[in-house]
PDB file of N, CA and C in Angstrom:
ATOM      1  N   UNK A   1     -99.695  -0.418 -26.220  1.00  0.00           N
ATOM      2  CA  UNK A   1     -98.439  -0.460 -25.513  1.00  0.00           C
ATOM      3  C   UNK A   1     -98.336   0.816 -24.691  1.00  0.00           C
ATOM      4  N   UNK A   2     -97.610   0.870 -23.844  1.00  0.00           N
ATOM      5  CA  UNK A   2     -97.560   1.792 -22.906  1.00  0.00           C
ATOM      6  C   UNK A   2     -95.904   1.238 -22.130  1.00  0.00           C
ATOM      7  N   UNK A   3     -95.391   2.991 -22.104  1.00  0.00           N
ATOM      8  CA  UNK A   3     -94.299   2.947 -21.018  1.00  0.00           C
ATOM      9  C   UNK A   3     -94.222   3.877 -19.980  1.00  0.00           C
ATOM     10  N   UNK A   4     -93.453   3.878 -18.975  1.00  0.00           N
ATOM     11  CA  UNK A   4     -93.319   4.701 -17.942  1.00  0.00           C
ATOM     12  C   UNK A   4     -91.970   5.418 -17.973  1.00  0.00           C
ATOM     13  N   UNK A   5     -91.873   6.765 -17.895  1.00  0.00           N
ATOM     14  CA  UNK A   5     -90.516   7.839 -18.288  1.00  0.00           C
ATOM     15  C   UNK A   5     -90.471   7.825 -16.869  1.00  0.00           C
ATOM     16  N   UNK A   6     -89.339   7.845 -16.174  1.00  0.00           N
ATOM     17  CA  UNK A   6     -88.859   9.045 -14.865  1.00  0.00           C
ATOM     18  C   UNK A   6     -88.593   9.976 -14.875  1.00  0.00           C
ATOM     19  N   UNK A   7     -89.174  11.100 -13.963  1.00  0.00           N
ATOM     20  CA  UNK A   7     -89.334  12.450 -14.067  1.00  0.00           C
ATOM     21  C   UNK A   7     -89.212  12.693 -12.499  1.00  0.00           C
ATOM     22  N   UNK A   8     -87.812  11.849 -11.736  1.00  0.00           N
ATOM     23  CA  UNK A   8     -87.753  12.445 -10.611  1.00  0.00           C
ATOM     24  C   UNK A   8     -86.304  11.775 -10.017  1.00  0.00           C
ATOM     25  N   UNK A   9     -85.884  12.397  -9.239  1.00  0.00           N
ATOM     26  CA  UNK A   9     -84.340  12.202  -8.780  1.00  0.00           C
ATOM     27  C   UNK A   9     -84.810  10.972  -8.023  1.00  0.00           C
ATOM     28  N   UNK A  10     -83.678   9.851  -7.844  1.00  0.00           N
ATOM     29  CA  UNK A  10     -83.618   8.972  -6.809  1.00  0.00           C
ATOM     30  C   UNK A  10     -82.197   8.671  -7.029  1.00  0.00           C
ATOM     31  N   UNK A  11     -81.576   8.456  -5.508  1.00  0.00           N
ATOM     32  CA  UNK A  11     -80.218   8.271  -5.488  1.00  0.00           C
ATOM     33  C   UNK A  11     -79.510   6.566  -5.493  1.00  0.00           C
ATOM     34  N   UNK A  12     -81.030   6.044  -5.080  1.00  0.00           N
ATOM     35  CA  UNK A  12     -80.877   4.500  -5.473  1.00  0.00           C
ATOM     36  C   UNK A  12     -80.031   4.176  -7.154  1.00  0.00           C
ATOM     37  N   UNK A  13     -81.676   4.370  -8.132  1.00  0.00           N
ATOM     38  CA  UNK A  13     -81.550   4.160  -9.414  1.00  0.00           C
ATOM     39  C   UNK A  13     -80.779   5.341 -10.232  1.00  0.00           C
ATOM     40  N   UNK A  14     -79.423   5.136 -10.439  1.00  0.00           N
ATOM     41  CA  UNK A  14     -79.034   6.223 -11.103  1.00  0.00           C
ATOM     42  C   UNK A  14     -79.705   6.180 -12.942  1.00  0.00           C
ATOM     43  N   UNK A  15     -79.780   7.373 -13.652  1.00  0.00           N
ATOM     44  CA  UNK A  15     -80.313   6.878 -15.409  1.00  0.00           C
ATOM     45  C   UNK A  15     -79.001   6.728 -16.057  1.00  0.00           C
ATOM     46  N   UNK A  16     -78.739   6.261 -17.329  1.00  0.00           N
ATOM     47  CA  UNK A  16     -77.967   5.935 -17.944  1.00  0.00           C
ATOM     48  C   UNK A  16     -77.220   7.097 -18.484  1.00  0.00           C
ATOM     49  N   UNK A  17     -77.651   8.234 -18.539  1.00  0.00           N
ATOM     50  CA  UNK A  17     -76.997   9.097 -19.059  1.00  0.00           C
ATOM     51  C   UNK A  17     -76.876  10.253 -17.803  1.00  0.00           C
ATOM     52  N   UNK A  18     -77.526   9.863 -16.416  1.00  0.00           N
ATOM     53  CA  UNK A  18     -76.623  10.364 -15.771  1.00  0.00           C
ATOM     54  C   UNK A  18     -77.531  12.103 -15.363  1.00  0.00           C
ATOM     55  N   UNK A  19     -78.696  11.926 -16.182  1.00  0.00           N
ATOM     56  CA  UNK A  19     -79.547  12.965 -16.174  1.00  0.00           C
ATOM     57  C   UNK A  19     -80.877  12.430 -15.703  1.00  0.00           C
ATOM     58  N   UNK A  20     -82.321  13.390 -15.780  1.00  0.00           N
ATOM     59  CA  UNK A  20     -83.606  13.205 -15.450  1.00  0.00           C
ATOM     60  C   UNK A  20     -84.296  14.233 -16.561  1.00  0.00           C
ATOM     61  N   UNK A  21     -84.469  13.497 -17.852  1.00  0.00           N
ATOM     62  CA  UNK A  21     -84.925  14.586 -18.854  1.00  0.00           C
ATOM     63  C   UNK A  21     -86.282  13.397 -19.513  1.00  0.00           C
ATOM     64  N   UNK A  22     -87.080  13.535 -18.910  1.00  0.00           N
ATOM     65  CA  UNK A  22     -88.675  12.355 -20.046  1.00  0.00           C
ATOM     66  C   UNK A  22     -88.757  12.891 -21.237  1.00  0.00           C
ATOM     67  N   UNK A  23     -88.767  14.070 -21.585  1.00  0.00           N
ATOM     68  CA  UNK A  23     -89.229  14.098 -22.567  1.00  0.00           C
ATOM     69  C   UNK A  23     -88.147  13.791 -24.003  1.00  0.00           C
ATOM     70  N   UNK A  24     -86.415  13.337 -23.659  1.00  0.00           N
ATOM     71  CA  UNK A  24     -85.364  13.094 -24.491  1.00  0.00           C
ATOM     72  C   UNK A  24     -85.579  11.695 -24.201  1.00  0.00           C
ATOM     73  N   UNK A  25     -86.154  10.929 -22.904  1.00  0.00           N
ATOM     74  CA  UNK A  25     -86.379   9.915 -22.902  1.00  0.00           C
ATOM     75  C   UNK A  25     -87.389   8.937 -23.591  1.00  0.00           C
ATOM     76  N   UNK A  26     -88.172   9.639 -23.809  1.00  0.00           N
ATOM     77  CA  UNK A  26     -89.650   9.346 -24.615  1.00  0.00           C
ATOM     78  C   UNK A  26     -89.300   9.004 -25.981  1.00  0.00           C
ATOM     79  N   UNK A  27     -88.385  10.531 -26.505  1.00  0.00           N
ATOM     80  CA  UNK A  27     -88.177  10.699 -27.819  1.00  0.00           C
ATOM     81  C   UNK A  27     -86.697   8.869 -28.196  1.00  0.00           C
ATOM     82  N   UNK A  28     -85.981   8.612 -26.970  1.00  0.00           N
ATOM     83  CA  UNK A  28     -85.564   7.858 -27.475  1.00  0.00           C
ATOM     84  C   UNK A  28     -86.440   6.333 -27.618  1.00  0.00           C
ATOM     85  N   UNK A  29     -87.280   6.280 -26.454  1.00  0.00           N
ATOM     86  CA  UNK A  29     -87.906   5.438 -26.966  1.00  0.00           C
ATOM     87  C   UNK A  29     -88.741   4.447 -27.794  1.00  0.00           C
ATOM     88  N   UNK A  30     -89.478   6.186 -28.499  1.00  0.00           N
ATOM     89  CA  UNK A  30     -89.894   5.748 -29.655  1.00  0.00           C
ATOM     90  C   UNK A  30     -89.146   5.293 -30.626  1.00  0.00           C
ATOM     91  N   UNK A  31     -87.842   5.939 -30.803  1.00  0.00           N
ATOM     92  CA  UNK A  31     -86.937   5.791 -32.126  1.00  0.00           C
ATOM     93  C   UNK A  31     -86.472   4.114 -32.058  1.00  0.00           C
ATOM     94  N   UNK A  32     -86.304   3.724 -30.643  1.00  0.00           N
ATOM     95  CA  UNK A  32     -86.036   2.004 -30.717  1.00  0.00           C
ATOM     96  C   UNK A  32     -87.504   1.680 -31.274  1.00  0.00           C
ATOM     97  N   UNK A  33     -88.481   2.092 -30.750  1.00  0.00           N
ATOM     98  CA  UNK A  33     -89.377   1.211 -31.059  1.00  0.00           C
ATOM     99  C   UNK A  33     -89.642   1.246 -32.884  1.00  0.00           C
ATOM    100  N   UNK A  34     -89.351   2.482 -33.313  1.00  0.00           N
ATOM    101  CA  UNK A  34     -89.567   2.000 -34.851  1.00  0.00           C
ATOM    102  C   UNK A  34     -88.550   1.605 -35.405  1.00  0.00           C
ATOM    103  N   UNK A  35     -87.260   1.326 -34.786  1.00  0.00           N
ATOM    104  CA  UNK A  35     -85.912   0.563 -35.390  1.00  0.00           C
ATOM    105  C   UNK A  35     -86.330  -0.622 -35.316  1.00  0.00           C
ATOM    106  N   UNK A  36     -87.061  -1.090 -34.279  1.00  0.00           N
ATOM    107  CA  UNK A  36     -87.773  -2.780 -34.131  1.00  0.00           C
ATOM    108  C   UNK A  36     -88.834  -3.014 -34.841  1.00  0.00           C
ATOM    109  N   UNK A  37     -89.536  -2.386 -35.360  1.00  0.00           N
ATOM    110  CA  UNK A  37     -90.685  -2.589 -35.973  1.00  0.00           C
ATOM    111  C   UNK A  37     -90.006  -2.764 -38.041  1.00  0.00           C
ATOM    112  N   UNK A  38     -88.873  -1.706 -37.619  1.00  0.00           N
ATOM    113  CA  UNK A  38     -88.375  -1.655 -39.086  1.00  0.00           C
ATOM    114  C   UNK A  38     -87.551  -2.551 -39.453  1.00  0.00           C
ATOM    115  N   UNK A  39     -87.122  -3.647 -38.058  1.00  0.00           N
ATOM    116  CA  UNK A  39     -86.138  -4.722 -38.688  1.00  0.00           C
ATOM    117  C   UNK A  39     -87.221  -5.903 -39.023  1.00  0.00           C
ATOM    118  N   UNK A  40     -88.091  -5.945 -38.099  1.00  0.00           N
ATOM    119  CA  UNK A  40     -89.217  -7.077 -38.056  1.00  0.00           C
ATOM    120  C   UNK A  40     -89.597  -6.745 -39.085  1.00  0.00           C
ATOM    121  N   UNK A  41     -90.195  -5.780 -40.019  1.00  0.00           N
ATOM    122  CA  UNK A  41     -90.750  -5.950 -41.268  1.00  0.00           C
ATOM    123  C   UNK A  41     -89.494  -6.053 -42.757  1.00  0.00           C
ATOM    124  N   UNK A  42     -88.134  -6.174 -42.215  1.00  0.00           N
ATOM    125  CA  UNK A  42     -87.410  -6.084 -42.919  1.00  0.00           C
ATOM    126  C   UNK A  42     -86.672  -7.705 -43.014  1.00  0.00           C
ATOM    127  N   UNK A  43     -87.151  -8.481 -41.864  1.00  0.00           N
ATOM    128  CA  UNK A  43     -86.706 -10.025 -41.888  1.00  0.00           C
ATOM    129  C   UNK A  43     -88.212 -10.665 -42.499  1.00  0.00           C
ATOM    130  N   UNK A  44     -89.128 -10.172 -42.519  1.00  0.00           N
ATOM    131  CA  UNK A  44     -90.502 -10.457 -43.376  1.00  0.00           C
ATOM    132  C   UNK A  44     -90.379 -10.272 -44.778  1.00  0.00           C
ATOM    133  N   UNK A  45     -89.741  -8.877 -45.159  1.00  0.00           N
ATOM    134  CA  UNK A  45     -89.487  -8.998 -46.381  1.00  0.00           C
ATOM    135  C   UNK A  45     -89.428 -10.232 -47.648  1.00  0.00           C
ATOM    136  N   UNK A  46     -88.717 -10.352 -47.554  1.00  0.00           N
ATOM    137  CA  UNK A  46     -87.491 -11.032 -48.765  1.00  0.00           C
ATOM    138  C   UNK A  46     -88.269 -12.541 -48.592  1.00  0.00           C
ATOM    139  N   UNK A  47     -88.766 -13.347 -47.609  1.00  0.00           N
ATOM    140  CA  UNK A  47     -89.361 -14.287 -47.702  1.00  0.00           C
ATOM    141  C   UNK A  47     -90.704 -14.060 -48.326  1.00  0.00           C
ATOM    142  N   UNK A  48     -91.417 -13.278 -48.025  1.00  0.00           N
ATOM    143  CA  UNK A  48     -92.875 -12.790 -48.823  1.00  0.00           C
ATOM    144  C   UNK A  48     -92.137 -12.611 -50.139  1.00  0.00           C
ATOM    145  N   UNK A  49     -91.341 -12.030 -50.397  1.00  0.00           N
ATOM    146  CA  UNK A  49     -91.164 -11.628 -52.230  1.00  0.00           C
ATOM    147  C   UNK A  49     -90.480 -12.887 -52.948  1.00  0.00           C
ATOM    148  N   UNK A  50     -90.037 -13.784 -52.134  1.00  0.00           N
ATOM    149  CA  UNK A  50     -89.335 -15.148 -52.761  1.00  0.00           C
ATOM    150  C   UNK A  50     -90.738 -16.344 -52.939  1.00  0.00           C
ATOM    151  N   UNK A  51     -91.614 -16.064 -52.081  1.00  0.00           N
ATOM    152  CA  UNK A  51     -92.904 -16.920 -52.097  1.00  0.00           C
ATOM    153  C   UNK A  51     -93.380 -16.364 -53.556  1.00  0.00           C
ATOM    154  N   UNK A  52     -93.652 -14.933 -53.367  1.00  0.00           N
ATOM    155  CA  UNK A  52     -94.484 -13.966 -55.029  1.00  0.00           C
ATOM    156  C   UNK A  52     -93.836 -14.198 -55.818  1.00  0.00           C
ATOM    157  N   UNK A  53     -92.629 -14.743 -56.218  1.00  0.00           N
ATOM    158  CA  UNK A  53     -92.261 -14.871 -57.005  1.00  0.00           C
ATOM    159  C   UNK A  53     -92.061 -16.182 -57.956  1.00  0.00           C
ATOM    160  N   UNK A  54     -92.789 -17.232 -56.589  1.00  0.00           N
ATOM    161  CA  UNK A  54     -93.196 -18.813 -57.408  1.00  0.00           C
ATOM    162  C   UNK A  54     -94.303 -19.270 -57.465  1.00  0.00           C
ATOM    163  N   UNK A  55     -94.971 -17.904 -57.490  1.00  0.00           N
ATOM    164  CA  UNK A  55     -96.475 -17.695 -57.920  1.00  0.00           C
ATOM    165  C   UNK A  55     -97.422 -18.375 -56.931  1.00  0.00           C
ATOM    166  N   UNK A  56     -96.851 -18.064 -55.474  1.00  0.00           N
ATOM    167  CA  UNK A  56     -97.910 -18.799 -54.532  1.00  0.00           C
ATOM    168  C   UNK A  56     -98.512 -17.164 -53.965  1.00  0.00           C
ATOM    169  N   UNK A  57    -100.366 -17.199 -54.379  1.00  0.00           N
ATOM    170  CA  UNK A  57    -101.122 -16.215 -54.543  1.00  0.00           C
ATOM    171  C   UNK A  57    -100.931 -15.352 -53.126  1.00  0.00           C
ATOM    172  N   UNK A  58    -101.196 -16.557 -52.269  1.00  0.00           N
ATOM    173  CA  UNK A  58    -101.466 -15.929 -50.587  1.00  0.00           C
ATOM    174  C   UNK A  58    -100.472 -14.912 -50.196  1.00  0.00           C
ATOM    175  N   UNK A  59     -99.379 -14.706 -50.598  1.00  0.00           N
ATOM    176  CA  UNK A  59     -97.996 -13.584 -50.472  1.00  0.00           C
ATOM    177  C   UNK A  59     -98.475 -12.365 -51.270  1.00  0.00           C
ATOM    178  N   UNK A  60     -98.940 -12.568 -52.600  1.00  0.00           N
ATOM    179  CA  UNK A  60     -98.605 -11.568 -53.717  1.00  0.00           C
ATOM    180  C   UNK A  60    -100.097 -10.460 -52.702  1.00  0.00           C
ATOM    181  N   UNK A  61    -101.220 -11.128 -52.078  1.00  0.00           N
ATOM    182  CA  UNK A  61    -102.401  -9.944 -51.735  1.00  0.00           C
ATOM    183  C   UNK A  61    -101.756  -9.457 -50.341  1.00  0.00           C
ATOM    184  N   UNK A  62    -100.938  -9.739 -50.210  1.00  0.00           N
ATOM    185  CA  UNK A  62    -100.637  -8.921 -49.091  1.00  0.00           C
ATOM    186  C   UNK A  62     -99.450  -8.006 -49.741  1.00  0.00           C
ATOM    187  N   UNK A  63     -99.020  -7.695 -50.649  1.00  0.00           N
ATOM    188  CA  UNK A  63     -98.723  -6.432 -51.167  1.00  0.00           C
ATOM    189  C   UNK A  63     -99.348  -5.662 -51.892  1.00  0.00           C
ATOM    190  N   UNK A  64    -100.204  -5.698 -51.901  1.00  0.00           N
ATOM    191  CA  UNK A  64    -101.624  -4.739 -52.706  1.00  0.00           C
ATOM    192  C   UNK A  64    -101.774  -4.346 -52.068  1.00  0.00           C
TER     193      UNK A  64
END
């Protein structure tokens, strides 16, 4: 994956906060990206542990 920060004035596209800072931009980006990664493995959850728990094998090796 790959993104592109702006690191330059244009009077067209204003930024959302109204500034030109990449590197506060970067830092927010990542933080969505592991809030998404942490809900996606958090709606995976609870269905994998309801499968392990009626003893269907194929769920239980993917928590080892």
């Amino acid at each position: 994956m790959a993104y592109v920060l702006r690191c330059f004035e244009d009077s067209e596209h204003r930024h959302v906060e109204g500034r030109i800072d990449p590197l506060a931009d970067a830092d927010t980006v990542e933080t969505e990206l592991m809030l998404a990664d942490l809900e996606s493995l958090e709606r995976r959850r609870d269905p994998l542990a309801k499968k392990a728990q009626t003893g269907d094998k194929e769920p239980r090796s993917r928590w080892r």
